[in-house]
Protein backbone atom coordinates (compact mmCIF):
# COMPACT_ATOMS: atom_id res chain seq x y z
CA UNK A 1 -60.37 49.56 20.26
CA UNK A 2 -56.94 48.59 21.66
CA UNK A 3 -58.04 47.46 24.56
CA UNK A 4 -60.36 44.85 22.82
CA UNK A 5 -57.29 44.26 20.59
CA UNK A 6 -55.00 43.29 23.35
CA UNK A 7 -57.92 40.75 24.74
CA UNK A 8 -57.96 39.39 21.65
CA UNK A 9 -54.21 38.78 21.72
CA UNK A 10 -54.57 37.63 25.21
CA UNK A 11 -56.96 34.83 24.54
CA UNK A 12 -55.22 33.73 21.42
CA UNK A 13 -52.10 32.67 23.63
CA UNK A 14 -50.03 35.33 23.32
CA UNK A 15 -47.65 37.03 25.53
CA UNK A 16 -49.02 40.57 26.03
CA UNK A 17 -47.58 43.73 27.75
CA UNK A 18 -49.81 46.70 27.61
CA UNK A 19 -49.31 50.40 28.11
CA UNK A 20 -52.16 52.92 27.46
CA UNK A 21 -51.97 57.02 28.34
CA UNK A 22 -54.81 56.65 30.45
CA UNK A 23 -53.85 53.70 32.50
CA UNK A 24 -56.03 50.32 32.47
CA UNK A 25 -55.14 46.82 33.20
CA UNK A 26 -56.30 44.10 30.66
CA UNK A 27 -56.50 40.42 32.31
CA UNK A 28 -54.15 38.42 31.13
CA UNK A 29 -51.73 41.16 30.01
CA UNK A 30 -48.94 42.44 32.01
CA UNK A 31 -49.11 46.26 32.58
CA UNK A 32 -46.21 48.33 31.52
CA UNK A 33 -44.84 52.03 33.09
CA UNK A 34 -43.43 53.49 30.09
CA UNK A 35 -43.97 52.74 26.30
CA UNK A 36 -40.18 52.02 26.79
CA UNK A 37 -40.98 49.47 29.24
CA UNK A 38 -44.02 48.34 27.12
CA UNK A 39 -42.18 47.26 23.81
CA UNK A 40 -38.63 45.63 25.56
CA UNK A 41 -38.12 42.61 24.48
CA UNK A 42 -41.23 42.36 22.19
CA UNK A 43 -41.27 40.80 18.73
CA UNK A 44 -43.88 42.51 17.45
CA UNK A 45 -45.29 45.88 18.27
CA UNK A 46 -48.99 47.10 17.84
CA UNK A 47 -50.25 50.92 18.51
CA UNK A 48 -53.51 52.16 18.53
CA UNK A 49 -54.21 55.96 18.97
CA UNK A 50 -55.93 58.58 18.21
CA UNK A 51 -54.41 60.76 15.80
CA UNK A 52 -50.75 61.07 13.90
CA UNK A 53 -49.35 63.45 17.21
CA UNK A 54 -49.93 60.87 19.59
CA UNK A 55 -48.09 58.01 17.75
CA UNK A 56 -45.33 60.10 16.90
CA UNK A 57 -45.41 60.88 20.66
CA UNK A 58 -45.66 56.86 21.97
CA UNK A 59 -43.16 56.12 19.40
CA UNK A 60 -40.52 58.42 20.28
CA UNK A 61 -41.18 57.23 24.01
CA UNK A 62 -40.74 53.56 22.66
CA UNK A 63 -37.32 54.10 21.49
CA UNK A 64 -35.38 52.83 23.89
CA UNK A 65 -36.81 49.66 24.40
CA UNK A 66 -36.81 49.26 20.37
CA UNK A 67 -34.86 46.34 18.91
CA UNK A 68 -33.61 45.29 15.53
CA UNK A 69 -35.80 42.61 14.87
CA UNK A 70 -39.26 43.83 16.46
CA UNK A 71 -41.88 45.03 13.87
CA UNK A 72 -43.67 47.72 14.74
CA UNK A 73 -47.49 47.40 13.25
CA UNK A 74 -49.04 50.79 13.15
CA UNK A 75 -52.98 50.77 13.30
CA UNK A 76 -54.19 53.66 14.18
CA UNK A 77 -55.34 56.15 11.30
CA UNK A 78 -52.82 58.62 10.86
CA UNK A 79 -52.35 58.66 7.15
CA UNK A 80 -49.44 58.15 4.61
CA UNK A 81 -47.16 61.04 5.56
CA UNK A 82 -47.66 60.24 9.07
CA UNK A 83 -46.34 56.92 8.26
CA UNK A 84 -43.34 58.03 6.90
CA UNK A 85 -42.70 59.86 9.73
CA UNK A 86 -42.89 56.98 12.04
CA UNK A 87 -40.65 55.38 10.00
CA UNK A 88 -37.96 58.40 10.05
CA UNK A 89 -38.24 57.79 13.70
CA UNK A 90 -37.66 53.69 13.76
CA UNK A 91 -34.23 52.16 14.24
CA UNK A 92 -33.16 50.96 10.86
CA UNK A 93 -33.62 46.57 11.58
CA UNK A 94 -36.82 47.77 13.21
CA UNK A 95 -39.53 46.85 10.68
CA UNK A 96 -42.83 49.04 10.14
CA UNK A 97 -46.37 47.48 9.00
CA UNK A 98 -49.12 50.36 8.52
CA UNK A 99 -52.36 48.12 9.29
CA UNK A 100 -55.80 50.62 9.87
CA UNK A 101 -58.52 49.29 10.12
CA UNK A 102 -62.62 49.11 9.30
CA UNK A 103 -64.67 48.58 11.95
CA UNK A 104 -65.57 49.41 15.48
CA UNK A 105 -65.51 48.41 18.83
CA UNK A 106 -67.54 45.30 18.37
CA UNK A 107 -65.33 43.91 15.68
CA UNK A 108 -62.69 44.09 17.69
CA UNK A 109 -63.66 42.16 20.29
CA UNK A 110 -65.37 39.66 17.82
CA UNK A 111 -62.53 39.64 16.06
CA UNK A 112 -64.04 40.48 12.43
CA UNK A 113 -62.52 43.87 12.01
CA UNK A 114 -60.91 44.10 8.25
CA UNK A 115 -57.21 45.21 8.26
CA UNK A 116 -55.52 46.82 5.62
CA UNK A 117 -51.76 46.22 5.82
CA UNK A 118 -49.26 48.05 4.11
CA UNK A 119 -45.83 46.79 3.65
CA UNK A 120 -43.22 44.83 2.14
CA UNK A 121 -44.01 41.35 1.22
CA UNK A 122 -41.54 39.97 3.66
CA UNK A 123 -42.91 42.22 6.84
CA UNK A 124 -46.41 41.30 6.06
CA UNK A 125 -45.46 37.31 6.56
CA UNK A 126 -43.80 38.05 9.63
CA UNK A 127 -47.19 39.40 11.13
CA UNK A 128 -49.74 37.71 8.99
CA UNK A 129 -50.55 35.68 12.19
CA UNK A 130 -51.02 38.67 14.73
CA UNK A 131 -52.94 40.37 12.07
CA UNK A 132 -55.06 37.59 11.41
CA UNK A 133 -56.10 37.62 15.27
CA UNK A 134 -58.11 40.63 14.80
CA UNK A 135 -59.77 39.60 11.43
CA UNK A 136 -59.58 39.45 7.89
CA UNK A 137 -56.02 40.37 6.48
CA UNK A 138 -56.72 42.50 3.27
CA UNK A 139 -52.93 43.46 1.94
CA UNK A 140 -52.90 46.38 -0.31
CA UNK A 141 -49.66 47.64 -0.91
CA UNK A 142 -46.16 48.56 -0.40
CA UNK A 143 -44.95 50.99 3.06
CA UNK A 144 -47.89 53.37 3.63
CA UNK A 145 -50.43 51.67 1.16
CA UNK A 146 -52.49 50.66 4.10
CA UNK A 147 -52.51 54.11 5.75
CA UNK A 148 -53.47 55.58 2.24
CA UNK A 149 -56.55 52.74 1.34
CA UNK A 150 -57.88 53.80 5.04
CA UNK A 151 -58.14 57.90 3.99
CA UNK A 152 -59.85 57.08 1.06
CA UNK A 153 -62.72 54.46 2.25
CA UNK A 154 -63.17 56.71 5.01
CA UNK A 155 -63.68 59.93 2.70
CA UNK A 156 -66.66 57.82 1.12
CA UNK A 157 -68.24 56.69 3.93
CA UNK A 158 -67.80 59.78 6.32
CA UNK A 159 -69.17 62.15 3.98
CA UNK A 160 -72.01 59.67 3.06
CA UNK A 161 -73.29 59.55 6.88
CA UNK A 162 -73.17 63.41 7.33
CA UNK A 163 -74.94 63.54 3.67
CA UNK A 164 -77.48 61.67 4.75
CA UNK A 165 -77.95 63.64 8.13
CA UNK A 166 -78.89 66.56 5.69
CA UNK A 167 -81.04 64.89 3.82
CA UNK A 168 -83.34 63.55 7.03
CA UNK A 169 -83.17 67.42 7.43
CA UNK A 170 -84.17 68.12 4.69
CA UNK A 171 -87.09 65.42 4.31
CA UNK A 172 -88.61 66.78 7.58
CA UNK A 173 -88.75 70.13 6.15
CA UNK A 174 -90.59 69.46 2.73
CA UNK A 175 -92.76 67.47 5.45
CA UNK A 176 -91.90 63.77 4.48
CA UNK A 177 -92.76 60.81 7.35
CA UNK A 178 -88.85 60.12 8.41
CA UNK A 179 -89.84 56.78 8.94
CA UNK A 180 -91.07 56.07 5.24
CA UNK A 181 -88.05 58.52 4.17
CA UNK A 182 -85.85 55.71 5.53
CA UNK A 183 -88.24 52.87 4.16
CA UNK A 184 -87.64 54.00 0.72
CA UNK A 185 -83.97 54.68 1.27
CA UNK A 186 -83.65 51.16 2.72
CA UNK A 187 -84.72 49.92 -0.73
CA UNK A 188 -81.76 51.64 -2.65
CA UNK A 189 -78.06 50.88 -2.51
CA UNK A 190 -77.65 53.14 0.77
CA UNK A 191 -80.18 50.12 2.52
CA UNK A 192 -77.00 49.24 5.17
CA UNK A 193 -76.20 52.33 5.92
CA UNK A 194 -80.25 53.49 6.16
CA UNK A 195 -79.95 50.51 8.51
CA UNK A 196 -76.98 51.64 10.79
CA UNK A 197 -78.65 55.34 11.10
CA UNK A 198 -82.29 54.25 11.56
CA UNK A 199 -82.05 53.23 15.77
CA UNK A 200 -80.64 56.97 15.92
CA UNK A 201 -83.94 58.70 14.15
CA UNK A 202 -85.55 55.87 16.06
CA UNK A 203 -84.24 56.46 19.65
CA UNK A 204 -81.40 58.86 19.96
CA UNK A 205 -77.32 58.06 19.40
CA UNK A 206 -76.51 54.56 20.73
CA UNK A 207 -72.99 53.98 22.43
CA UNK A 208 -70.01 55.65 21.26
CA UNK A 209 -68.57 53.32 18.42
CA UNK A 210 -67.07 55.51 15.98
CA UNK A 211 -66.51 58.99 17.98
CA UNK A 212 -67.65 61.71 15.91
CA UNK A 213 -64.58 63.85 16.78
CA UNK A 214 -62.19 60.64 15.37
CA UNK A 215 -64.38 60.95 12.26
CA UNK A 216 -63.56 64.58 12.06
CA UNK A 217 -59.98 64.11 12.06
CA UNK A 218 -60.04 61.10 10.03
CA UNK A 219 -61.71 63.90 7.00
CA UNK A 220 -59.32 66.05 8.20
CA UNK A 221 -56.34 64.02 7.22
CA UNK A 222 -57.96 63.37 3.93
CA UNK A 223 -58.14 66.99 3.02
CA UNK A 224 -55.07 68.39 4.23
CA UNK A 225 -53.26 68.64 0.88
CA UNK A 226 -54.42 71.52 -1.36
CA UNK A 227 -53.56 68.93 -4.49
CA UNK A 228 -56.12 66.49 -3.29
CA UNK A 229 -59.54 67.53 -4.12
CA UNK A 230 -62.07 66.54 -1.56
CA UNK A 231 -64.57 69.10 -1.79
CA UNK A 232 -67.50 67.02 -0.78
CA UNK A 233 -65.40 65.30 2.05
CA UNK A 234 -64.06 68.74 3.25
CA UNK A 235 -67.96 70.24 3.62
CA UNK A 236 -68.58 67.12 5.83
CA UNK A 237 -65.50 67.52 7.59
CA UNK A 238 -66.69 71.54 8.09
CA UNK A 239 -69.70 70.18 10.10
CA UNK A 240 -68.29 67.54 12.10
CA UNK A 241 -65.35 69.63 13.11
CA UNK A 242 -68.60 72.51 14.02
CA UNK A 243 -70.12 69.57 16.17
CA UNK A 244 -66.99 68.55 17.54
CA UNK A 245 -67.16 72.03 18.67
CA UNK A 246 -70.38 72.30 20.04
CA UNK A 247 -69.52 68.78 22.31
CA UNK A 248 -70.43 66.03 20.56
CA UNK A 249 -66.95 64.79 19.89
CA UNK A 250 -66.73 62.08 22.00
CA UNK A 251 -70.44 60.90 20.93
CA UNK A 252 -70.84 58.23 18.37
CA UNK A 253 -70.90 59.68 14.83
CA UNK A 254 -74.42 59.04 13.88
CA UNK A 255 -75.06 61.74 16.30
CA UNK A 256 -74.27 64.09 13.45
CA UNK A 257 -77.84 63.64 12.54
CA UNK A 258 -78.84 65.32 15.89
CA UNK A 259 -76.86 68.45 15.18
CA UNK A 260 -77.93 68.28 11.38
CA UNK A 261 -81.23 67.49 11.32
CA UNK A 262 -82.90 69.14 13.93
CA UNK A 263 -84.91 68.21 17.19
CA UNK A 264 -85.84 64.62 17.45
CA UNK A 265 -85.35 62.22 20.26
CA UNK A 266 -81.87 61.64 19.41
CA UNK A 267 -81.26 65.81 19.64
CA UNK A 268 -78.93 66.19 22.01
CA UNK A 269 -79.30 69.26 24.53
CA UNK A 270 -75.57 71.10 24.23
CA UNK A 271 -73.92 73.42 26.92
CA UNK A 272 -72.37 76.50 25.24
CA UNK A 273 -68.94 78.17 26.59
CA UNK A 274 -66.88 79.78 23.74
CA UNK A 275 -63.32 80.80 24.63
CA UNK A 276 -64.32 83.87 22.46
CA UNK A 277 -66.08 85.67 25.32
CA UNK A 278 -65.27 86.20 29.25
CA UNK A 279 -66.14 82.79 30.93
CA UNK A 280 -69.31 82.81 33.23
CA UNK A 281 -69.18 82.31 37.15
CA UNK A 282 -70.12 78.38 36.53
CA UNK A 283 -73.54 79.03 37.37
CA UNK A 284 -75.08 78.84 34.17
CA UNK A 285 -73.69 78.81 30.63
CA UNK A 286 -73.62 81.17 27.75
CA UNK A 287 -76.01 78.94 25.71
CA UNK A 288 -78.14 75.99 25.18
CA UNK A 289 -78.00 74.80 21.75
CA UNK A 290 -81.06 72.08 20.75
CA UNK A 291 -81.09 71.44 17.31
CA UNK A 292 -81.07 73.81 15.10
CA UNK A 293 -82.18 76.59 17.90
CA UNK A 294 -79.50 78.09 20.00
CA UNK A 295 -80.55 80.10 23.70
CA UNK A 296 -78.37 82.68 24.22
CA UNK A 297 -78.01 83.84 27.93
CA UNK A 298 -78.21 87.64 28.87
CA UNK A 299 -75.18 88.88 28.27
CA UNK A 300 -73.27 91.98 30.29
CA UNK A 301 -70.69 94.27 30.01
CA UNK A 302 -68.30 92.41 32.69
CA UNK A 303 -64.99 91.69 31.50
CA UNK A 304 -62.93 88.13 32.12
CA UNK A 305 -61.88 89.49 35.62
CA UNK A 306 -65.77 90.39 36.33
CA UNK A 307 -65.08 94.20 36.18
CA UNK A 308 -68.04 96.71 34.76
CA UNK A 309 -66.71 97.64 31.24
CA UNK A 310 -67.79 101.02 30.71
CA UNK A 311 -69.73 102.08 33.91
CA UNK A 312 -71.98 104.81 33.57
CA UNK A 313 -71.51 104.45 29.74
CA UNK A 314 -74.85 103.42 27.78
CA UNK A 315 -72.79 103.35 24.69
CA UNK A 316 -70.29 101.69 25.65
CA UNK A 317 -71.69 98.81 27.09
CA UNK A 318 -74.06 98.17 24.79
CA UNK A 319 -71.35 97.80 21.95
CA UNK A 320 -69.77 95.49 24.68
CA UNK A 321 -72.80 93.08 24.68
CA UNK A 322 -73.47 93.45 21.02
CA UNK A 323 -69.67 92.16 20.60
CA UNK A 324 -69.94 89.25 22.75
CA UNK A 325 -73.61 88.37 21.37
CA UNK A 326 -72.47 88.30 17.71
CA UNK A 327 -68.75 85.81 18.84
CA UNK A 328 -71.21 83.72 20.81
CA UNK A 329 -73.73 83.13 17.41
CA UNK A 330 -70.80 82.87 15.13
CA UNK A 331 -69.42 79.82 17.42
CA UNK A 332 -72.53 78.10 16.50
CA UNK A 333 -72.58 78.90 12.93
CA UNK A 334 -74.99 81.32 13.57
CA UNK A 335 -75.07 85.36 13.08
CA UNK A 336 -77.00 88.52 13.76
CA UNK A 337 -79.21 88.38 11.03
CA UNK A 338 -80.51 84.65 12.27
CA UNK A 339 -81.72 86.20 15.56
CA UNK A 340 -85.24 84.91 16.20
CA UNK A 341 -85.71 87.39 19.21
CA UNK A 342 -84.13 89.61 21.55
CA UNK A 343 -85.02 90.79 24.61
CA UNK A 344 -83.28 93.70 26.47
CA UNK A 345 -83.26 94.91 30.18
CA UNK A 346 -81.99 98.78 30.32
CA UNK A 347 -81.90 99.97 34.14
CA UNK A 348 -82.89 103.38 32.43
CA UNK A 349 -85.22 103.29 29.89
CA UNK A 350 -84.57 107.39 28.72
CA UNK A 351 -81.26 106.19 27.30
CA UNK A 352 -82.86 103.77 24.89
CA UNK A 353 -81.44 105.75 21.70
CA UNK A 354 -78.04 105.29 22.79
CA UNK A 355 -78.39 101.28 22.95
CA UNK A 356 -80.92 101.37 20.01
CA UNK A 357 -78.09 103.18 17.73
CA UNK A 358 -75.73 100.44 18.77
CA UNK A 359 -77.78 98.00 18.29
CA UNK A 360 -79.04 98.92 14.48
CA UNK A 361 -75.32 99.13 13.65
CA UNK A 362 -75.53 95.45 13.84
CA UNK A 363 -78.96 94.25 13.29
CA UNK A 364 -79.33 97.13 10.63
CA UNK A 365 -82.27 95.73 8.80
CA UNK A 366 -85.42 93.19 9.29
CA UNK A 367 -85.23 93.09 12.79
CA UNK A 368 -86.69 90.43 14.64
CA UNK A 369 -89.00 90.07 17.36
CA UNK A 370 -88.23 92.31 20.20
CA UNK A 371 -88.83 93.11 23.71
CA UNK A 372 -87.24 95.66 26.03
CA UNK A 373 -88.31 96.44 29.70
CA UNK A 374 -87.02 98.85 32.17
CA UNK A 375 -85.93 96.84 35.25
CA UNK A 376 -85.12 98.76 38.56
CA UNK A 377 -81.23 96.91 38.69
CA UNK A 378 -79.47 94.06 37.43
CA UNK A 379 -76.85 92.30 39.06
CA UNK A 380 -73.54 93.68 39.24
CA UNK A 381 -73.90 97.68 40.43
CA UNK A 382 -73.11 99.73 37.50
CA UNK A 383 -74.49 97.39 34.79
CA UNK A 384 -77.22 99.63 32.56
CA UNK A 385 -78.04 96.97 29.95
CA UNK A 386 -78.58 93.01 29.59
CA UNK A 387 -79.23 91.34 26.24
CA UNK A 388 -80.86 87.96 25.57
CA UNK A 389 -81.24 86.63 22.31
CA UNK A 390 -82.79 83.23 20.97
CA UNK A 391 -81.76 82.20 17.03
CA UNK A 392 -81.35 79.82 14.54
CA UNK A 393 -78.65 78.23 13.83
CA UNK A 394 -77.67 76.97 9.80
């Protein structure tokens, strides 16, 4: 997004200096070290980020090349106590204009993005014209209005995406057509949105336009404050922040309906590596979530420096893998009692009862499908017992 900003600047005549944390060069623009360096002599300031930490961060690094005089726009979503925050921080004749945005990647290279500025009359003039370079000017308020319009149109249209991820779920499991599902729908007042999901049920996640993780922490900001009551909006942020998890954060956000609504083409095939549990030796991964299924890799009683926990100990091991088998489904919003099957190697199959006893401790009642083998050795000398388990995931 800020890059395509900056172009924008750039071919409207303007004088730009650019800094990003990752560094890029943007023709036409001169390349700053330092966010210092970046802002020195500027009349007019611009920041797009991710989140309200990294602007307070840039901004703080601006400060010394911060004059009275410059206005600082602020465009990233961060919210309304963010904002004043960023103003605590600014030099008092440095001026602040809160001006998020709707829109995407496209629009800001087209230049059709809608910007809603918050901010005294007289500091809105004084940008009007940089604002107007990256579309349609939409002022809304006094200091922080702008950051406080953003939070709200995004806890409609967020939730609305993820709602109707769960309903394409939900369609395919009364056994409705998902293309006619989306037919209908396109007939109602959702029809643009149908529109803007129906290449994903179509042919998978397109190009990362609205990251999925960003939309997560735009719900997040929304629902921070016990006194606001978001309960819809906080359920959707739940599962994007569980899909942001699971490694679809930098994916476009319509990829919610992949990790909502089951297999499909647009399912994406996720690695699994909780910090909850030892890591592996990189050769494979703990899981493989697809869908709504989840493949849980045999799991052993070595601890995170590879060490046999328990050797010579049935018991003890067993309550080892047990352990790490029920973190590794809860990561996943999964649990014991949604294992589809399980599938046990003992190196001694006369101590059965002693894993068995462990095991109904946490898979007490309707047990699922089951197989257990004797195997001659596993890997590691002194393992007795590897668990695999395959289940669903809510």
């Amino acid at each position: 997004m800020g890059a395509r900003m900056a172009q924008r600047l750039v071919a409207a005549g303007r004088a730009v200096t650019v800094w990003n944390r990752t560094p890029r060069e943007i023709p036409g623009a001169a390349t700053a070290s330092s966010p210092a360096e970046a802002v020195a002599g500027a009349d007019v300031v611009v920041t797009m980020l991710s989140d309200p930490d990294a602007v307070l961060e840039v901004v703080r690094a601006a400060l010394p090349g911060l004059r009275p005089g410059t206005t600082l726009i602020e465009m990233s979503t961060i919210g309304p106590d963010a904002v004043v925050r960023v103003r605590a921080l600014l030099p008092a004749g440095v001026a602040l204009v809160d001006a998020p945005v709707l829109g995407s990647v496209q629009p800001a290279a087209e230049g059709t993005l809608q910007i809603l500025a918050g901010g005294s009359p007289e500091d809105l003039d004084r940008v009007e014209d940089v604002l107007a370079v990256f579309g349609r000017v939409r002022r809304v308020g006094g200091p922080g209005a702008g950051a406080a319009m953003k939070l709200a149109v995004m806890s409609a249209l967020v939730p609305a995406q993820v709602m109707l991820a769960e309903n394409l779920a939900y369609a395919a499991a009364l056994g409705v057509d998902r293309a006619a599902y989306l037919d209908v729908l396109a007939t109602t007042p959702l029809g643009p949105l149908v529109e803007r999901l129906r290449p994903v049920v179509e042919s998978g996640p397109p190009e990362t336009r609205y990251a999925l993780g960003l939309a997560a922490k735009d719900l997040r900001l929304a629902t921070e404050h016990p006194g606001r009551m978001q309960t819809i909006a906080a359920a959707a942020r739940d599962r994007l922040t569980a899909a942001s998890a699971a490694g679809l954060a930098d994916r476009d956000l319509t990829a919610i309906i992949g990790a909502v609504g089951g297999s499909g083409p647009g399912t994406p095939v996720l690695k699994i590596n909780p910090p909850s549990v030892p890591p592996t030796n990189g050769r494979y991964c703990h899981a493989v979530r697809y869908g709504d299924l989840l493949f849980v890799s045999g799991q052993v009683a070595l601890d995170e420096n590879g060490e046999v926990v328990g050797p010579g100990d049935m018991t003890r091991q067993s309550e080892y893998v047990m352990e790490n088998l029920g973190r590794i489904l809860a990561d996943q919003g999964s649990s014991y009692d949604r294992i589809l099957h399980i599938r046990t190697f003992l190196t001694d199959m006369d101590r059965l009862p002693e894993y068995a006893a462990v095991r109904a401790r946490h898979i007490p009642k309707d047990p699922p499908a089951s197989t257990t083998v004797e195997v001659p050795r596993l890997f590691r000398p002194g393992l007795l017992i590897e668990v695999e388990v395959m289940a669903a995931v809510s």
